[in-house]
N, C-alpha and C. Protein backbone atom coordinates (compact mmCIF):
# COMPACT_ATOMS: atom_id res chain seq x y z
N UNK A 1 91.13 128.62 144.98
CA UNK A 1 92.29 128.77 145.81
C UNK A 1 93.45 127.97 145.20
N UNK A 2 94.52 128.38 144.90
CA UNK A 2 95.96 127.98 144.67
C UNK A 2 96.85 127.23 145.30
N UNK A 3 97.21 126.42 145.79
CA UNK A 3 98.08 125.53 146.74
C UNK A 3 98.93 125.65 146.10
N UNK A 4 100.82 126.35 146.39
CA UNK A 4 101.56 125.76 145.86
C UNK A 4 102.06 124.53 146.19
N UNK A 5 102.54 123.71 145.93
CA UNK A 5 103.78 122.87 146.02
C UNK A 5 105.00 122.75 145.36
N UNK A 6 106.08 122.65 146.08
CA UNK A 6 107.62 122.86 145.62
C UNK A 6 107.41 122.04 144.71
N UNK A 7 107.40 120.33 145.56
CA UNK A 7 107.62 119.19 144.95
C UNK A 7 107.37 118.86 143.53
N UNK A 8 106.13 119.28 143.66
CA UNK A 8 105.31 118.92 142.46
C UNK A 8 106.04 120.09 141.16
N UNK A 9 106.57 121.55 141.55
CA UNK A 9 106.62 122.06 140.66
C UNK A 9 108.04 121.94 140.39
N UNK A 10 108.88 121.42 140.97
CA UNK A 10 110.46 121.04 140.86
C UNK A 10 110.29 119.82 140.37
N UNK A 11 109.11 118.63 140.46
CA UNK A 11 109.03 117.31 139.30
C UNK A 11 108.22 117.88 137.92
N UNK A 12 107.73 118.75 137.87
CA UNK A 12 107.48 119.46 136.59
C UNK A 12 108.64 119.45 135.54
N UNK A 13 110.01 120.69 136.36
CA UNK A 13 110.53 121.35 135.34
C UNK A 13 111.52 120.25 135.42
N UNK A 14 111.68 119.15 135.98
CA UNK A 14 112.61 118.17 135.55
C UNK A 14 112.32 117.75 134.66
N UNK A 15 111.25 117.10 134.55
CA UNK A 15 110.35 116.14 133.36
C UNK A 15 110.72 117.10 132.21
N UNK A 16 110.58 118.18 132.23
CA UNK A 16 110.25 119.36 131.01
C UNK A 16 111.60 119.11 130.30
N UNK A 17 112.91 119.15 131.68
CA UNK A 17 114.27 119.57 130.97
C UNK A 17 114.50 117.89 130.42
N UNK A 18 114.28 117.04 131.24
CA UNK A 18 114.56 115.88 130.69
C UNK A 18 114.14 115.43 129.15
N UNK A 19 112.84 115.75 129.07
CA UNK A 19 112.53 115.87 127.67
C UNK A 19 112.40 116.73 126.76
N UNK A 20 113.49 117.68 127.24
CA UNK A 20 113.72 118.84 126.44
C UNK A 20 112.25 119.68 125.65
N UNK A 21 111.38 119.72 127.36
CA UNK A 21 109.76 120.60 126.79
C UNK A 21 110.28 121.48 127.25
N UNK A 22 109.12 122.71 126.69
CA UNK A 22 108.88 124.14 127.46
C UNK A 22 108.56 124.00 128.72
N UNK A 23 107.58 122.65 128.79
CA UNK A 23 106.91 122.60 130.56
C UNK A 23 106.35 121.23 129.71
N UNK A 24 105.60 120.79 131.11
CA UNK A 24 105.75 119.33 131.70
C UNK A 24 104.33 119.38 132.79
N UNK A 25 103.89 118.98 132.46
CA UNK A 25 102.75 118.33 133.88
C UNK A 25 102.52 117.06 134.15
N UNK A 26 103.31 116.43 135.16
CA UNK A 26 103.03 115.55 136.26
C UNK A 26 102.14 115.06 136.95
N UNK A 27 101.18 114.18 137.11
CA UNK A 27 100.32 114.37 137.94
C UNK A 27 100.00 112.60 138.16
N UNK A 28 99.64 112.15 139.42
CA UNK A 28 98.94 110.42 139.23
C UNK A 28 97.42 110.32 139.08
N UNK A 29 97.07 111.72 139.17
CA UNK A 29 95.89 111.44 138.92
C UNK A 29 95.29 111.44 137.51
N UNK A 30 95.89 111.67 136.20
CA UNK A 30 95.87 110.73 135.26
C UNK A 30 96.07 109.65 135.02
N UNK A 31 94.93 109.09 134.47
CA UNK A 31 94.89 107.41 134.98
C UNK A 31 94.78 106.46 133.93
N UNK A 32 95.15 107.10 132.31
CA UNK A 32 95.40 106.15 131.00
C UNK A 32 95.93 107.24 130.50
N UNK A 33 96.85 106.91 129.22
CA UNK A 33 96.98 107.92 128.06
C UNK A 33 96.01 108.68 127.48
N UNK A 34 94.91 107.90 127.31
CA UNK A 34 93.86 108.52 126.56
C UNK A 34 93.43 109.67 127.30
N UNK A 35 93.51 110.06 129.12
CA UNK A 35 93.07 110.71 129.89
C UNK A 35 94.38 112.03 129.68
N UNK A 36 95.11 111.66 129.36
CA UNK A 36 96.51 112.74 129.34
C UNK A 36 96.22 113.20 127.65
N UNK A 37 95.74 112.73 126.65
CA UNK A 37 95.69 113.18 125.52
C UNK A 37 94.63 113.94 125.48
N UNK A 38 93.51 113.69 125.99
CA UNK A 38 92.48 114.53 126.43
C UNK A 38 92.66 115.58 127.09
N UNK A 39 93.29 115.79 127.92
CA UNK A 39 93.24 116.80 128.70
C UNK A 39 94.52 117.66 127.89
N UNK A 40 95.29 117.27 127.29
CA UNK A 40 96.15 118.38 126.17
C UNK A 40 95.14 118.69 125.31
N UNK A 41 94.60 117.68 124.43
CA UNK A 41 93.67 118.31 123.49
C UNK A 41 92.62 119.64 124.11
N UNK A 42 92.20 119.23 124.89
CA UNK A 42 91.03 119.75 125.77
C UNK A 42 91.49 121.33 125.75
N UNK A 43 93.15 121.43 126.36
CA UNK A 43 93.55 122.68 127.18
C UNK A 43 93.92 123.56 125.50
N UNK A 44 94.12 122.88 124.67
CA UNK A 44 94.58 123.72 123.09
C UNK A 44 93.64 124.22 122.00
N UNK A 45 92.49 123.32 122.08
CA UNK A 45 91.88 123.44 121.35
C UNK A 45 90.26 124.03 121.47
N UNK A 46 89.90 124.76 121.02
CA UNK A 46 88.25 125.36 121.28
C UNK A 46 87.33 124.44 120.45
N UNK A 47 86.42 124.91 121.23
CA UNK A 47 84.86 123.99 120.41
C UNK A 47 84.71 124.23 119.21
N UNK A 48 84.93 123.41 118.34
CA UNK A 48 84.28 123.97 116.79
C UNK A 48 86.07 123.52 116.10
N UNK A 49 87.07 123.33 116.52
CA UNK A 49 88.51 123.76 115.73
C UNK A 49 88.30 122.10 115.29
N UNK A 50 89.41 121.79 114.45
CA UNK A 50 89.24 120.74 113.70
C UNK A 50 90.85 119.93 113.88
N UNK A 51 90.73 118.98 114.24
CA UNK A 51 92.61 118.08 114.58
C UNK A 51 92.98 117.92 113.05
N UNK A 52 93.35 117.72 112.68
CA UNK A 52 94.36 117.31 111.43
C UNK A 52 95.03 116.34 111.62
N UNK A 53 95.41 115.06 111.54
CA UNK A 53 96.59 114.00 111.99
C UNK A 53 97.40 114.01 110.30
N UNK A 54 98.89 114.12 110.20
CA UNK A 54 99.41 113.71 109.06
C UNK A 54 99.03 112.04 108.37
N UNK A 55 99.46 111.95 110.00
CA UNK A 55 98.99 110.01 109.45
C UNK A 55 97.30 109.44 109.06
N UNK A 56 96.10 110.36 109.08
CA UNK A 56 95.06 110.17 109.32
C UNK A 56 94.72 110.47 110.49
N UNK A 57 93.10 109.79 110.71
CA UNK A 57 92.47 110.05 111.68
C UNK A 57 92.72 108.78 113.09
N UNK A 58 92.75 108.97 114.35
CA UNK A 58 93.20 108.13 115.63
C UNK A 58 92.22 107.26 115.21
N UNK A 59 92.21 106.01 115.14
CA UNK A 59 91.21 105.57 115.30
C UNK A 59 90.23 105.51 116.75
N UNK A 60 90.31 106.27 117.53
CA UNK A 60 89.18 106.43 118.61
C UNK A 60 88.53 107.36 118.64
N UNK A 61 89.36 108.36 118.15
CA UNK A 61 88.94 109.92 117.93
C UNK A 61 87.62 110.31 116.82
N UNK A 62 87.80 109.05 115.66
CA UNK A 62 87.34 109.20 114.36
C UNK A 62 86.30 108.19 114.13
N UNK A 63 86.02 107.22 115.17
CA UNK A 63 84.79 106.20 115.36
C UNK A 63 83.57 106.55 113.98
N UNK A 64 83.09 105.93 113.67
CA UNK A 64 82.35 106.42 112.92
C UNK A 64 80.94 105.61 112.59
């Protein structure tokens, strides 16, 4: 089931225009960076694809 909310989707496309994104997701229930980098990685990438960093590998990502 879908709930809209205005609020939430009018603090979206602010964030978006403010930082000049396509879109923007808001939310408090991300609760570190690492939880917001995850969940981009998560939503882009399929099982098996491989990150590339120019600078190298994150060091958390690349533990070894």
């Amino acid at each position: 089931m879908v709930m809209n909310d205005i609020g939430r989707d009018k603090l979206d496309r602010v964030y978006a225009q403010v930082f000049d994104a396509e879109d923007a997701l808001v939310r408090p229930q991300f609760v570190s960076g690492t939880h917001t980098l995850f969940t981009a990685l998560n939503g882009n990438l399929k099982y098996g694809d491989t990150l590339t960093y120019l600078m190298g590998c994150h060091m958390i990502l690349c533990k070894k």
